[in-house]
PDB file of N, CA and C in Angstrom:
ATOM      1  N   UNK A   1      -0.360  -1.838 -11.466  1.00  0.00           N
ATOM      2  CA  UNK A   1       0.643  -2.432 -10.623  1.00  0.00           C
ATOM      3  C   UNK A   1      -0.005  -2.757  -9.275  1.00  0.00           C
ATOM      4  N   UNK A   2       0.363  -3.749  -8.671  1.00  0.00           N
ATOM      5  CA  UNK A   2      -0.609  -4.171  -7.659  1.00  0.00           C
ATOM      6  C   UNK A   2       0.757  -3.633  -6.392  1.00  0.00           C
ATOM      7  N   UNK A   3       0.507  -3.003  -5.271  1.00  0.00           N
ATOM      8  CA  UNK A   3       0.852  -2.939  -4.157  1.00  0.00           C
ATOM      9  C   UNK A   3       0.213  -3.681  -2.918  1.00  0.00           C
ATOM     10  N   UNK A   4       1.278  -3.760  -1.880  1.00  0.00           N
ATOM     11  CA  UNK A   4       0.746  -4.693  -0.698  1.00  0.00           C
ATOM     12  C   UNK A   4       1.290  -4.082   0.300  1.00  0.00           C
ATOM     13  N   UNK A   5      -0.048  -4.054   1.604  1.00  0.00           N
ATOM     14  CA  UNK A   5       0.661  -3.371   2.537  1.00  0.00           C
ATOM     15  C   UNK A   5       0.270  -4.252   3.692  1.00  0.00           C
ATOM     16  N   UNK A   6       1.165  -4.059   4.591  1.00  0.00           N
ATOM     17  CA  UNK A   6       0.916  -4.619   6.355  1.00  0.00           C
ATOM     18  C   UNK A   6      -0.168  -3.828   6.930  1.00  0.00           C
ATOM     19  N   UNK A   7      -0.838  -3.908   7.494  1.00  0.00           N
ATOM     20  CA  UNK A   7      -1.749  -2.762   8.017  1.00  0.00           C
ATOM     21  C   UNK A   7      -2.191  -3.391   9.804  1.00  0.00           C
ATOM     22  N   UNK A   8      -2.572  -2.274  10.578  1.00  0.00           N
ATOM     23  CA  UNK A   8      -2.925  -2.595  11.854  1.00  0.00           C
ATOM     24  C   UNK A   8      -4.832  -2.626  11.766  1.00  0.00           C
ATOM     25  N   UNK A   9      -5.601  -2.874  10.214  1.00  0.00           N
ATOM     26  CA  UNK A   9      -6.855  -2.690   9.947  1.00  0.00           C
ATOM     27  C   UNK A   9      -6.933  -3.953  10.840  1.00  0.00           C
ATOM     28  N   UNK A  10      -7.949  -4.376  11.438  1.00  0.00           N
ATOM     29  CA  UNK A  10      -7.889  -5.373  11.924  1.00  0.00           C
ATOM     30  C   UNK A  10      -9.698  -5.952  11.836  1.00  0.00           C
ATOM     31  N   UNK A  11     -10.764  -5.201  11.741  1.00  0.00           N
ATOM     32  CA  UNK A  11     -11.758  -5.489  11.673  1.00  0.00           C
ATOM     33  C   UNK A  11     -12.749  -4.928  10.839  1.00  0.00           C
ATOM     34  N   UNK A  12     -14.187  -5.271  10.373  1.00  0.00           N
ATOM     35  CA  UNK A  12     -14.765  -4.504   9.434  1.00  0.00           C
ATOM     36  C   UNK A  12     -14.833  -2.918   9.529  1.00  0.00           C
ATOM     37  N   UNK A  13     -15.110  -2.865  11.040  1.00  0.00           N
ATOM     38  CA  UNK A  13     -15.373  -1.608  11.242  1.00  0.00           C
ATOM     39  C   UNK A  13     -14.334  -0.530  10.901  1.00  0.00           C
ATOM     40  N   UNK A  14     -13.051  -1.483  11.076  1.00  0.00           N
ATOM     41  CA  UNK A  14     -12.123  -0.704  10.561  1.00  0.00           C
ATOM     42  C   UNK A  14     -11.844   0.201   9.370  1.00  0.00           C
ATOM     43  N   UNK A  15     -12.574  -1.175   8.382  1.00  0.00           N
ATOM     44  CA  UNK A  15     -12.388  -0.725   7.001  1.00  0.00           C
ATOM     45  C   UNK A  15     -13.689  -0.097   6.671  1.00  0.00           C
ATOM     46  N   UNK A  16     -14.566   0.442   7.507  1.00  0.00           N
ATOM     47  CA  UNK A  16     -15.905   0.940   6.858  1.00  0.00           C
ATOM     48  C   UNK A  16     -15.296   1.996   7.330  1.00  0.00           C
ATOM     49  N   UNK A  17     -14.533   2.342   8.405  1.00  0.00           N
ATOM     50  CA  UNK A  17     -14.068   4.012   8.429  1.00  0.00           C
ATOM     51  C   UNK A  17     -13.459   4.223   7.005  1.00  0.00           C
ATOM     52  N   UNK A  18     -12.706   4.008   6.556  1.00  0.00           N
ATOM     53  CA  UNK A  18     -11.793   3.581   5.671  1.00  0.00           C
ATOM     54  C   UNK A  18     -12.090   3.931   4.033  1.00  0.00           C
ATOM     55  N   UNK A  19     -13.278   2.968   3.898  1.00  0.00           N
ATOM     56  CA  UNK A  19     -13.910   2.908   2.799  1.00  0.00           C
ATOM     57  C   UNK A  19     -14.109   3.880   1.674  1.00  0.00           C
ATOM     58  N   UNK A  20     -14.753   4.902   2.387  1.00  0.00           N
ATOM     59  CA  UNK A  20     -15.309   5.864   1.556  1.00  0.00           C
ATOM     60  C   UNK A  20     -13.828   6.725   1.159  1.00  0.00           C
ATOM     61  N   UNK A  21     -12.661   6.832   1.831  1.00  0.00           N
ATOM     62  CA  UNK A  21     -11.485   7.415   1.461  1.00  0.00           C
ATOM     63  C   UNK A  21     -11.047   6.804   0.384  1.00  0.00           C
ATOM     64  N   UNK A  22     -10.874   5.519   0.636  1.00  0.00           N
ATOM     65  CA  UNK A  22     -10.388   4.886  -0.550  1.00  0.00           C
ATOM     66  C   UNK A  22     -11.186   4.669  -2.039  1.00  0.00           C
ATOM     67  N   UNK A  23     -12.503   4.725  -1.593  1.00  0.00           N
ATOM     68  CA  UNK A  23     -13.299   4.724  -3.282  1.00  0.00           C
ATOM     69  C   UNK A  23     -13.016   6.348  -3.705  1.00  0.00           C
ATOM     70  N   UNK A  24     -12.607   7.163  -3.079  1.00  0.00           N
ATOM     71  CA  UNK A  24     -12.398   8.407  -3.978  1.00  0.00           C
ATOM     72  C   UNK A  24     -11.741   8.549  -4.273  1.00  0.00           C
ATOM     73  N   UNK A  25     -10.547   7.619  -4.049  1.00  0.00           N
ATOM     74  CA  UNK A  25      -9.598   7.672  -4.640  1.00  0.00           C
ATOM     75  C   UNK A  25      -9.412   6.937  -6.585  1.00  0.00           C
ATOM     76  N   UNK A  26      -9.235   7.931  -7.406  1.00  0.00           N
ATOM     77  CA  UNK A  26      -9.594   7.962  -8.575  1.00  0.00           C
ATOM     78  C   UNK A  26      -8.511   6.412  -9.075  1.00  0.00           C
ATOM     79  N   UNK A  27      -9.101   5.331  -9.725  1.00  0.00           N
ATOM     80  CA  UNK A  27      -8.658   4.636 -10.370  1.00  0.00           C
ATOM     81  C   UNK A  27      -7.812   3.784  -9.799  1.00  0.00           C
ATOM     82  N   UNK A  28      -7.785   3.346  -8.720  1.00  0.00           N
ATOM     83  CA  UNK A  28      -7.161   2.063  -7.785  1.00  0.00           C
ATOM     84  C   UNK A  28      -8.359   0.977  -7.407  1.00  0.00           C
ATOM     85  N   UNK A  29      -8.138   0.020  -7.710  1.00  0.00           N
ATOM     86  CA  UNK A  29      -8.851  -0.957  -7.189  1.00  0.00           C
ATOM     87  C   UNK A  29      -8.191  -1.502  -5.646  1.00  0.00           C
ATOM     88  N   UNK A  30      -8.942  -1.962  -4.505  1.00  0.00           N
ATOM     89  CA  UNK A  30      -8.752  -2.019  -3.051  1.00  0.00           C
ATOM     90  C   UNK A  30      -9.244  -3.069  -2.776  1.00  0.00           C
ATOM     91  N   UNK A  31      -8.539  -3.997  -1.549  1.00  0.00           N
ATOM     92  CA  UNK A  31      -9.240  -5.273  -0.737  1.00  0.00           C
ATOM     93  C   UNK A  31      -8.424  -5.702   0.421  1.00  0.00           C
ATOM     94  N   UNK A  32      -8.804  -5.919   1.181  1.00  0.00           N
ATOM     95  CA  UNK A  32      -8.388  -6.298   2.912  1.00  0.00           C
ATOM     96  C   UNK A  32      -8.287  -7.391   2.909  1.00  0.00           C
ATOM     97  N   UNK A  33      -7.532  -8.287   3.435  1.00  0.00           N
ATOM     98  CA  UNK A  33      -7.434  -9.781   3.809  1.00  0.00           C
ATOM     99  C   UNK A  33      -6.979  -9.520   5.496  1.00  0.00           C
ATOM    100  N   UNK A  34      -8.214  -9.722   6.289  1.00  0.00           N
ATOM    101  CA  UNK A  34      -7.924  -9.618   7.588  1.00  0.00           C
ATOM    102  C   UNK A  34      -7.902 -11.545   7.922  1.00  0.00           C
ATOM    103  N   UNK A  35      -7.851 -12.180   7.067  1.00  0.00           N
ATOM    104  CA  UNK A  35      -7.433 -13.410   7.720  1.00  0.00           C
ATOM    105  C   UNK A  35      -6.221 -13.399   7.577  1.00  0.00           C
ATOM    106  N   UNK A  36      -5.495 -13.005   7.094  1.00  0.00           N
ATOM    107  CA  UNK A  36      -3.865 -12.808   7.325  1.00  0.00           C
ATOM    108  C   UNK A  36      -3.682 -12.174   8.568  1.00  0.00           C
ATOM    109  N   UNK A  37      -2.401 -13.168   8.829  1.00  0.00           N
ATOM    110  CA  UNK A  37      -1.823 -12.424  10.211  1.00  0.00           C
ATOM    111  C   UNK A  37      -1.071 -10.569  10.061  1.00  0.00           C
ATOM    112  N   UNK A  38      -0.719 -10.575   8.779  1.00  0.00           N
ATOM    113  CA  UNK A  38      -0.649  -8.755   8.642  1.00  0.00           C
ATOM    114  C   UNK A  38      -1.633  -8.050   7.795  1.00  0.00           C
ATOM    115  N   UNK A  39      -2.932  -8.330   7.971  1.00  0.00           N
ATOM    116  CA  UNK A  39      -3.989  -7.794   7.955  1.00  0.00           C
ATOM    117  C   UNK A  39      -3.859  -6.852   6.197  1.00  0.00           C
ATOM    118  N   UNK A  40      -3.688  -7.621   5.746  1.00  0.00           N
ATOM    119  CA  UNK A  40      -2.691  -6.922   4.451  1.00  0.00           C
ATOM    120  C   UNK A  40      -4.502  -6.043   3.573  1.00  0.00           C
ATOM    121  N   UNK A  41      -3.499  -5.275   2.942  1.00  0.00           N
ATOM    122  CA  UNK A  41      -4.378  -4.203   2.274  1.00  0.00           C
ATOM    123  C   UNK A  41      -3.418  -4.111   0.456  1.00  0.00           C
ATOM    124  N   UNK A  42      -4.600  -4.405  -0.576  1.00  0.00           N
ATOM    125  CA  UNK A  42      -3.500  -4.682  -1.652  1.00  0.00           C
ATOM    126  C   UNK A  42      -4.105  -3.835  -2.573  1.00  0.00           C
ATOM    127  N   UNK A  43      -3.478  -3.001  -3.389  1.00  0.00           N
ATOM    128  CA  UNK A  43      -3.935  -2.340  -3.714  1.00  0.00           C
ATOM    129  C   UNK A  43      -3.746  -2.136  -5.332  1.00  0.00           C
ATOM    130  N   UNK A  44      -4.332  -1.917  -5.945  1.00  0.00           N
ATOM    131  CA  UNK A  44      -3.883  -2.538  -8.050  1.00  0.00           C
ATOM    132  C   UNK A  44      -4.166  -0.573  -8.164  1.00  0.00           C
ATOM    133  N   UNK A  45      -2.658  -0.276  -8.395  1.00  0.00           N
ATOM    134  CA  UNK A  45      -3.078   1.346  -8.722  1.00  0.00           C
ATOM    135  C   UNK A  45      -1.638   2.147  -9.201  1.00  0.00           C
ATOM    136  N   UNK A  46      -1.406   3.067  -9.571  1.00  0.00           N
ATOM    137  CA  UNK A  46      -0.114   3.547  -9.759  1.00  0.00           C
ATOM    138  C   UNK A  46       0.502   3.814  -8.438  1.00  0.00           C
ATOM    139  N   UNK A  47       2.249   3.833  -8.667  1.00  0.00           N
ATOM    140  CA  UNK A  47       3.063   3.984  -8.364  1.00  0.00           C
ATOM    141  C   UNK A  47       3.079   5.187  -6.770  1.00  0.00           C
ATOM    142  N   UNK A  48       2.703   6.350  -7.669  1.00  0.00           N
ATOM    143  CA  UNK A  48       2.011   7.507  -6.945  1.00  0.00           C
ATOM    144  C   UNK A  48       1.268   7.245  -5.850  1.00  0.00           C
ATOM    145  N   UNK A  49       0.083   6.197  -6.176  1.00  0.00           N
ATOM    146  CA  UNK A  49      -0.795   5.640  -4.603  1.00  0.00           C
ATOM    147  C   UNK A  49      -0.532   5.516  -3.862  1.00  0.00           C
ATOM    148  N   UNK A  50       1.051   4.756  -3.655  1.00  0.00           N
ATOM    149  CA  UNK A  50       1.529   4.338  -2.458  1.00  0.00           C
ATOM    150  C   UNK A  50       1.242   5.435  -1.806  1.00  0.00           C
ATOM    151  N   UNK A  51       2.034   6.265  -1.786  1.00  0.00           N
ATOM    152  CA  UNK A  51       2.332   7.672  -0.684  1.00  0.00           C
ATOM    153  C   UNK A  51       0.759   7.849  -0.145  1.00  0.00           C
ATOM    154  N   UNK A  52      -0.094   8.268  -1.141  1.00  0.00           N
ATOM    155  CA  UNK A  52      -1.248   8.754  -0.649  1.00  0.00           C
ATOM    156  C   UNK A  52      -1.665   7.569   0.050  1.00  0.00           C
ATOM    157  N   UNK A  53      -1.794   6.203   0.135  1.00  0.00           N
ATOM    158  CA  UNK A  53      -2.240   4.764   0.789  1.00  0.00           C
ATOM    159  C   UNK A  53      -1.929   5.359   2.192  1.00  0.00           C
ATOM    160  N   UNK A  54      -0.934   5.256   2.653  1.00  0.00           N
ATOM    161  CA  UNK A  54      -0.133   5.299   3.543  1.00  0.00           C
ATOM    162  C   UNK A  54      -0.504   6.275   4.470  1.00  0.00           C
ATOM    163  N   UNK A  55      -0.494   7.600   3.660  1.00  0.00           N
ATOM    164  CA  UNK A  55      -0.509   8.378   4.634  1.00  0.00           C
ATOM    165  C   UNK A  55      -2.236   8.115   4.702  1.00  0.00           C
ATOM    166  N   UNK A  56      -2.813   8.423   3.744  1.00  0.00           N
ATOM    167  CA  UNK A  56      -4.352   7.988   4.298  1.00  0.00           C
ATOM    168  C   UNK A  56      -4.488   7.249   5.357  1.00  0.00           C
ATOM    169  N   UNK A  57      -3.975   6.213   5.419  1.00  0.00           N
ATOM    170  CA  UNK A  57      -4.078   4.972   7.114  1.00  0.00           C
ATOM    171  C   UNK A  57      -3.531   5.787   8.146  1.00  0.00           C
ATOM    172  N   UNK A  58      -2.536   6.165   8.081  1.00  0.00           N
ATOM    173  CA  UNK A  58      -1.515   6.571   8.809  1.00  0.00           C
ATOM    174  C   UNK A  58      -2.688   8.218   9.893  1.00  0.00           C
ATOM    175  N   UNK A  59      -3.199   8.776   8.673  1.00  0.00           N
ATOM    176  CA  UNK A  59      -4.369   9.699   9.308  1.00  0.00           C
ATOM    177  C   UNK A  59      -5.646   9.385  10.129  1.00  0.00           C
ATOM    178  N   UNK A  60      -5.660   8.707   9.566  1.00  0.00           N
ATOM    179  CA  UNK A  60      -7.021   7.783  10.524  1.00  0.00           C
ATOM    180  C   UNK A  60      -6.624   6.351  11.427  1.00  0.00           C
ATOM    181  N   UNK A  61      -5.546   6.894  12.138  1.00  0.00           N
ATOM    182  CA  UNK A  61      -4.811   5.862  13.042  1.00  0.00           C
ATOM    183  C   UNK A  61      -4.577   4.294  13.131  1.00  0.00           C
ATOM    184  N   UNK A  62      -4.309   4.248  11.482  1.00  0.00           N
ATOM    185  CA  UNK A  62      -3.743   3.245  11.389  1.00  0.00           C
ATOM    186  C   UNK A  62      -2.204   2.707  10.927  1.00  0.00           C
ATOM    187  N   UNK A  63      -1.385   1.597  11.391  1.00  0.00           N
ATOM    188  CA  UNK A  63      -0.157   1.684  10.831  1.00  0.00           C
ATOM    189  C   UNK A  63      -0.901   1.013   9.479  1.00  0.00           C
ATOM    190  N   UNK A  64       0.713   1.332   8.550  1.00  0.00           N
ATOM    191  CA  UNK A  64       0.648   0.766   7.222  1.00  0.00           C
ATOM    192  C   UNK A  64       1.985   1.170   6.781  1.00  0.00           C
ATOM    193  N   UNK A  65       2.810   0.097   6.276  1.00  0.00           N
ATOM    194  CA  UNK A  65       3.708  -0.104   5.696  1.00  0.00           C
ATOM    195  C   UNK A  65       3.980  -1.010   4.665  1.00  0.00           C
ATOM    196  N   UNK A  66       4.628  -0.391   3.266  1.00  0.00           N
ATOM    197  CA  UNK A  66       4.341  -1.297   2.098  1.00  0.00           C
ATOM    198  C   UNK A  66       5.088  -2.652   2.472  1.00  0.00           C
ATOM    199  N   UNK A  67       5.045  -3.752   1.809  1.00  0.00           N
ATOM    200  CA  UNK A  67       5.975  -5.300   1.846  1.00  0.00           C
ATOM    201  C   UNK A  67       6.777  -4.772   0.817  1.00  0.00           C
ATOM    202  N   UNK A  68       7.754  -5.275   0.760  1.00  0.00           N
ATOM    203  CA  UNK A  68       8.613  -5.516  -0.519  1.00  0.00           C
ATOM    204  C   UNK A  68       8.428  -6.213  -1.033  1.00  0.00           C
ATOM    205  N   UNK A  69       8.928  -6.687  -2.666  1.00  0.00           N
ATOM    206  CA  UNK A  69       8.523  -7.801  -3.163  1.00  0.00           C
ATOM    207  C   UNK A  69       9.295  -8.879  -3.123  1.00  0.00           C
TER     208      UNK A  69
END
């Protein structure tokens, strides 16, 4: 299931903090589109991910909130 989030990621560096959290995360595929104006973060993973997505950003001072569909 693919999820989409708003995020305040805004630059590489951002997402190289980032990175290594999210590849350990077991069995989600991950990608940033910082040419979007909400810097979106999409994520192909179960249901369950969300929560952990979220708060993961949310720990390393970033916002993130899912879109609806």
């Amino acid at each position: 299931m693919i999820f989409v989030y708003k995020t305040s990621v805004s630059a590489e560096k951002d997402i190289a903090i980032l990175q290594p959290h999210l590849d350990n995360l077991s069995e989600i595929k991950w990608n940033f589109d910082l040419e979007d104006c909400d810097n979106i973060l999409r994520i192909d993973g179960k249901e369950e991910d969300s929560v952990v997505i979220v708060r993961l950003l949310h720990e390393h001072g970033f916002k993130c909130e899912e879109l609806a569909d």
